[in-house]
Protein backbone atom coordinates (compact mmCIF):
# COMPACT_ATOMS: atom_id res chain seq x y z
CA UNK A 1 17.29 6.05 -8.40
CA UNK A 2 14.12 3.95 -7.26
CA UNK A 3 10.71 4.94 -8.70
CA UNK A 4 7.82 4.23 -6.34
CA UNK A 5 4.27 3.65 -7.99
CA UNK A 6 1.63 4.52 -5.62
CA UNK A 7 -2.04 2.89 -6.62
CA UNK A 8 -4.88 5.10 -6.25
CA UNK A 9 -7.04 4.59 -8.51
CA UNK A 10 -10.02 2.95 -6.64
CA UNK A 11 -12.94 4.51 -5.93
CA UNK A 12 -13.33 3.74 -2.36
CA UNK A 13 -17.01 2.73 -2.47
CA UNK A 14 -16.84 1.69 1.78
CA UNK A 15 -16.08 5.23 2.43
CA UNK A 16 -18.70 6.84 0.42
CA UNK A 17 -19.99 10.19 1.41
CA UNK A 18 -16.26 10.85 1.68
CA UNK A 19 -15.40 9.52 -1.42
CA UNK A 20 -18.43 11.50 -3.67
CA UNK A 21 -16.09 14.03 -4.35
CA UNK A 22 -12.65 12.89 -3.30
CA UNK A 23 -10.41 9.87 -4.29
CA UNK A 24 -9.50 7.78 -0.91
CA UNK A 25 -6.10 9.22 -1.74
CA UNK A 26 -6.88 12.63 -0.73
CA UNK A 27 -9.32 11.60 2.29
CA UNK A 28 -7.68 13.62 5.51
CA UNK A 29 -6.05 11.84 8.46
CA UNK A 30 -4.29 14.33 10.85
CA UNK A 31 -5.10 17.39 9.13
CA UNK A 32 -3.61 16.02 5.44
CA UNK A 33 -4.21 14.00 2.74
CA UNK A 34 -3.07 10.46 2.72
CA UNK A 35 -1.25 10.86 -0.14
CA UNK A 36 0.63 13.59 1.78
CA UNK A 37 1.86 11.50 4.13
CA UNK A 38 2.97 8.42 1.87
CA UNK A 39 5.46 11.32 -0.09
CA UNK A 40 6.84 12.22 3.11
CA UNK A 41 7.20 8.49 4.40
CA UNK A 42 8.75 7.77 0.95
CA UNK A 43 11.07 10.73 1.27
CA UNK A 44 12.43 10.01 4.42
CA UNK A 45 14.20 6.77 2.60
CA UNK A 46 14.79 8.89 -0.36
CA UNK A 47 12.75 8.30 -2.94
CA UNK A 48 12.61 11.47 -5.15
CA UNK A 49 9.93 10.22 -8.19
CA UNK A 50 6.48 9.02 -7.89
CA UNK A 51 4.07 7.26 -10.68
CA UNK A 52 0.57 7.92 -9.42
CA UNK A 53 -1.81 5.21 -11.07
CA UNK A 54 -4.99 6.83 -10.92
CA UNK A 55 -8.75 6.59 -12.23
CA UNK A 56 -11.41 7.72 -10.18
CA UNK A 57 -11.25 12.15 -9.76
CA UNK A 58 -7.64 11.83 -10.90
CA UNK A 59 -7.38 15.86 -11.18
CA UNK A 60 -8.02 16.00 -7.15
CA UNK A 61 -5.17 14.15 -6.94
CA UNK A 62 -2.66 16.08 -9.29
CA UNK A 63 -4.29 19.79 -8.50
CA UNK A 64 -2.60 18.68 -4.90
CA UNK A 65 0.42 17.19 -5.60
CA UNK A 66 0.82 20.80 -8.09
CA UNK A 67 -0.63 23.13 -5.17
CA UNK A 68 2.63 21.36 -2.75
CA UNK A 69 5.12 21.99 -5.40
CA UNK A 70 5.55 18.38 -6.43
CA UNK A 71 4.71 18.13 -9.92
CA UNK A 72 7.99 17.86 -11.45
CA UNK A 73 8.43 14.91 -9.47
CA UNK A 74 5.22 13.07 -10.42
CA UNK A 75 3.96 11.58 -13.88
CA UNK A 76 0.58 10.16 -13.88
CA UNK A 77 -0.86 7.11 -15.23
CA UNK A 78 -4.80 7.29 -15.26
CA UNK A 79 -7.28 4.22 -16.25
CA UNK A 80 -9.53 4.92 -18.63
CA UNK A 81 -11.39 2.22 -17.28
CA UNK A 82 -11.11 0.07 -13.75
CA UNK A 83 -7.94 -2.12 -14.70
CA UNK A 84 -7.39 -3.49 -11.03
CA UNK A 85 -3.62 -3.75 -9.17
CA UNK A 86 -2.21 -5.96 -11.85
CA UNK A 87 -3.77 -3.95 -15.00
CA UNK A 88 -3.26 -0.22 -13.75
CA UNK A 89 1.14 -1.28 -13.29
CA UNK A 90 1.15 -2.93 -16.78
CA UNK A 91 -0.25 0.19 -18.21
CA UNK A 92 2.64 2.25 -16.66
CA UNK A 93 5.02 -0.03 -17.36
CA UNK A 94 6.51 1.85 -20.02
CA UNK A 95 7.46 4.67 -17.13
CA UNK A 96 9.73 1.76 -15.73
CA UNK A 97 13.61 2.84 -16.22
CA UNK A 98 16.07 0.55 -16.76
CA UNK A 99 16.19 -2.36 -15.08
CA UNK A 100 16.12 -1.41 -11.71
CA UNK A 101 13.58 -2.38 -9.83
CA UNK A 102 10.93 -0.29 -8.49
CA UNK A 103 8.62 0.16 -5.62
CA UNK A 104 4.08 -0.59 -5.26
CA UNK A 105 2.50 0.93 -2.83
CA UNK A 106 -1.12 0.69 -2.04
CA UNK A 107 -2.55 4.22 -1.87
CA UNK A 108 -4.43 4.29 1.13
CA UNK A 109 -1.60 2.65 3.83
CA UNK A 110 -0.18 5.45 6.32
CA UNK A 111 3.10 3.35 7.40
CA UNK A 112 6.44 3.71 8.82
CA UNK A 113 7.95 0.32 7.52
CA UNK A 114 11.63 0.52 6.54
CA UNK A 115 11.77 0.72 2.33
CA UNK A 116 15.46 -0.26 2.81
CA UNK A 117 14.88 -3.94 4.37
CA UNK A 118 13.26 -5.32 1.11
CA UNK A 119 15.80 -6.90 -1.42
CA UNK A 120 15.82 -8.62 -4.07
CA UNK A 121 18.41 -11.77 -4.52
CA UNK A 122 18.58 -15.17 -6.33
CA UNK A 123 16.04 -15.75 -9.15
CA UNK A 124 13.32 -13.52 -6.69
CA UNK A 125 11.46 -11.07 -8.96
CA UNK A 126 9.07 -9.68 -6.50
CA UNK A 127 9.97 -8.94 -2.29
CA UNK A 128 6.27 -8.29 -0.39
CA UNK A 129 6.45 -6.63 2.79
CA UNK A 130 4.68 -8.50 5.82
CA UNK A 131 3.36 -7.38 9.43
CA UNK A 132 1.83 -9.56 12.38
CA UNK A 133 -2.18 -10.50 11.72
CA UNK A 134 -4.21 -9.60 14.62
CA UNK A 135 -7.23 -10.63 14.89
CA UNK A 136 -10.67 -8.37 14.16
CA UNK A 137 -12.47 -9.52 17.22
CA UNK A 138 -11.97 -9.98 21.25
CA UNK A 139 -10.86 -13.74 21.72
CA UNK A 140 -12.12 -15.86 24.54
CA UNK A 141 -9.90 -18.60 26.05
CA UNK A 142 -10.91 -21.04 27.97
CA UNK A 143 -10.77 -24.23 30.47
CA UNK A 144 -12.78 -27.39 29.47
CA UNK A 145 -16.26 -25.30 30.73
CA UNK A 146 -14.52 -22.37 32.14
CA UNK A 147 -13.57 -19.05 30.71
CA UNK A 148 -10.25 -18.47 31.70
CA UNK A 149 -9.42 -14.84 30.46
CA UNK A 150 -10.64 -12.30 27.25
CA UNK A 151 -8.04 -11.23 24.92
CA UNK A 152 -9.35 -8.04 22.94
CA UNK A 153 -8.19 -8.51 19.15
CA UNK A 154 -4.55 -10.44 20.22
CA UNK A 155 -1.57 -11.00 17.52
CA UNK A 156 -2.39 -14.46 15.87
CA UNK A 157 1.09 -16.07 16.20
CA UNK A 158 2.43 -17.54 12.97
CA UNK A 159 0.62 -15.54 10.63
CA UNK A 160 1.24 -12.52 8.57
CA UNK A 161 -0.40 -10.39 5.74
CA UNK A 162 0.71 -8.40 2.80
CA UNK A 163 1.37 -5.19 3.70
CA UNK A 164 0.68 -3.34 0.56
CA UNK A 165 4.52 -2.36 -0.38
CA UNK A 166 6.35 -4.28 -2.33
CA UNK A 167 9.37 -4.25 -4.48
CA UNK A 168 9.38 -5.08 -8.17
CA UNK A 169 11.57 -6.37 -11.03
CA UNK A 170 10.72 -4.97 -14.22
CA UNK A 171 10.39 -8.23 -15.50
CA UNK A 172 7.59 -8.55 -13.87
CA UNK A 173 5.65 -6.37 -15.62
CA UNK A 174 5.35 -8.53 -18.84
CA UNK A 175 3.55 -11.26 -16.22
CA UNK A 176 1.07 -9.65 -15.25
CA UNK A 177 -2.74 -9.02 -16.48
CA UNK A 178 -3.80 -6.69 -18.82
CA UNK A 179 -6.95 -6.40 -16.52
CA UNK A 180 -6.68 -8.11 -13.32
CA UNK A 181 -5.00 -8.33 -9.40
CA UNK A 182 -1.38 -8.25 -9.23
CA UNK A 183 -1.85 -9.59 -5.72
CA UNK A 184 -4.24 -12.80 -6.70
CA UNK A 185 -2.72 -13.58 -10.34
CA UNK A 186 0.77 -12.67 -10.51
CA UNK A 187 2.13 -13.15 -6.59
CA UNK A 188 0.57 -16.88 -6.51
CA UNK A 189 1.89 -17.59 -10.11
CA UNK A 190 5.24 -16.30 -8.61
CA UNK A 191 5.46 -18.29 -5.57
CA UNK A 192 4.92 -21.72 -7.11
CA UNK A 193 8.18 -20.81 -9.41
CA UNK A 194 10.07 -19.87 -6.01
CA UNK A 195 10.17 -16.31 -7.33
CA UNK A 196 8.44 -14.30 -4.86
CA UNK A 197 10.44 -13.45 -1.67
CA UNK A 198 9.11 -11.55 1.66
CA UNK A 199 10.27 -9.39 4.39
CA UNK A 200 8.56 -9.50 8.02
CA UNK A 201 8.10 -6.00 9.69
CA UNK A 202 7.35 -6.59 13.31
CA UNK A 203 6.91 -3.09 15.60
CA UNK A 204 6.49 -1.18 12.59
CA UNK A 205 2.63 0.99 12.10
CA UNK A 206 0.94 0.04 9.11
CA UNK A 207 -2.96 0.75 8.55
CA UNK A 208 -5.15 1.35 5.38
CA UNK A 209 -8.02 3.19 5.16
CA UNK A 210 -10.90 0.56 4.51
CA UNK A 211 -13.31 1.88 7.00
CA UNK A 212 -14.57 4.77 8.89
CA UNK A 213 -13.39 2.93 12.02
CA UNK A 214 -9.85 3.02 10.34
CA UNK A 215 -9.94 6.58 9.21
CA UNK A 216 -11.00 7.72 13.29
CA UNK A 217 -8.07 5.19 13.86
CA UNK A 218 -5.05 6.61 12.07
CA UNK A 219 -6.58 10.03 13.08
CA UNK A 220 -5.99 9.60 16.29
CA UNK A 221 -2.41 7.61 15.81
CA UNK A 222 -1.53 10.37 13.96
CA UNK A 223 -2.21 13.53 16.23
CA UNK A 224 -1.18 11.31 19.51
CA UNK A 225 2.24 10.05 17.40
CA UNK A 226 2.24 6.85 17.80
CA UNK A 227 3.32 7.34 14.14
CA UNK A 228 6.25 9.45 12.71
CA UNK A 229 6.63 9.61 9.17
C-alpha cells in the first residue's frame, strides 16, 4: 500500500498574522484546514497512511488530525531544526516500507490531480507531476505600434511547473541532502542521469497557498466548486 509524505513543516513567514499561531497546514480555505482537504484528495485514490514532516507548531497539526479520528493512520516526523524538502524526507526515511515507492506532497497545494497517472518505469527513480504555467500578469500584444488586444494572465504555451506531488523510489532517499531542497539538489542531479521522469496534468486545479491573494483564491474555488476533492 502507498505511503504519502505530506511536507509541512515551513513556517509560512508570507502569511504571517495567520501563521503566529498556526502552521500554513492548518490555515482554513472553505471552512477547513488545508491539511483536511489533502487527506480527503488522497483518499479518494486510496491512500490509507500519511507521514506528516513537520517543524514549526507541529502539535496544531497532530491535535487535528487526533480530534478527526485519524491518528492511527498518521506517524509524524518533526525537525528539530529547519532541514528544507530534501532534509525533512531523509529524516523519515526510515518510515519508508519496502521498496515500494511512495508519494511527496507539498503541504499547502489544494489539488484534484489524478495520483494514479504518475509511474515509475525504466531506470526513472523519481515521476514529478506538471500543470500549464500561466503567467502572473495581464499580457499586451501588439502590431508594430499598435496594441492589438490584452490578455489577462494567459497560459504560456510550452511551459510547465512542478506541481508539488511527486512519486518516489526509496532509493532515492540515500541521494538526497541531509539539509537541503529535494527540488534544487536532488531533481537536477536526477535529470542529468535520465532518472527523473514527469507527468503533464492539463484541466486539473492545483493552487498553493503562498499569498493572501491565493488563500481568498482557493476560498472562493472551493465554496463555488470549481474544485471537488
Amino acid at each position: 500500500m502507498m505511503i504519502a509524505f505530506i511536507l509541512a513543516g515551513g513556517f509560512g513567514k508570507r502569511l504571517k498574522p495567520l501563521t503566529d499561531k498556526v502552521p500554513k497546514a492548518m490555515i482554513e480555505v472553505g471552512g477547513k484546514p488545508v491539511i483536511y482537504w489533502q487527506i480527503k484528495w488522497l483518499e479518494s485514490f486510496g491512500i490509507e497512511e500519511f507521514v506528516l514532516l513537520s517543524g514549526y507548531k507541529s502539535g496544531k497539526i497532530t491535535d487535528y488530525i487526533k480530534s478527526i479520528g485519524y491518528s492511527g493512520r498518521f506517524r509524524v516526523s518533526v525537525e528539530k531544526e529547519p532541514l528544507g524538502t530534501g532534509g525533512a524526507i531523509k529524516n523519515a526515511g526510515h518510515l519508508v516500507s519496502g521498496k515500494n515507492p511512495f508519494l511527496v506532497v507539498n503541504g499547502d497545494n489544494v489539488t484534484d490531480i489524478d495520483i494514479r497517472k504518475l509511474n515509475l518505469s525504466g531506470k526513472n527513480l523519481c515521476n514529478i507531476s506538471l500543470v500549464p504555467y500561466f503567467s502572473t500578469k495581464g499580457i499586451v500584444v501588439s502590431k508594430r505600434d499598435k496594441v492589438v488586444r490584452f490578455d489577462e494572465k494567459p497560459r504560456l504555451e510550452g511551459y510547465w511547473y512542478n506541481a508539488g506531488v511527486s512519486l518516489v523510489s526509496p532509493s532515492v532517499i540515500e541521494m538526497l541532502p541531509d539539509k537541503g531542497s529535494i527540488e534544487a539538489e536532488t531533481f537536477p542531479a536526477l535529470a542529468s542521469k535520465g532518472r527523473l521522469s514527469c507527468t503533464k496534468f492539463d484541466g486539473h486545479y492545483l493552487n498553493s497557498i503562498d499569498s493572501f491573494k491565493d488563500l481568498e483564491q482557493i476560498d472562493r474555488d472551493i465554496r463555488q466548486g470549481r474544485i471537488k476533492v
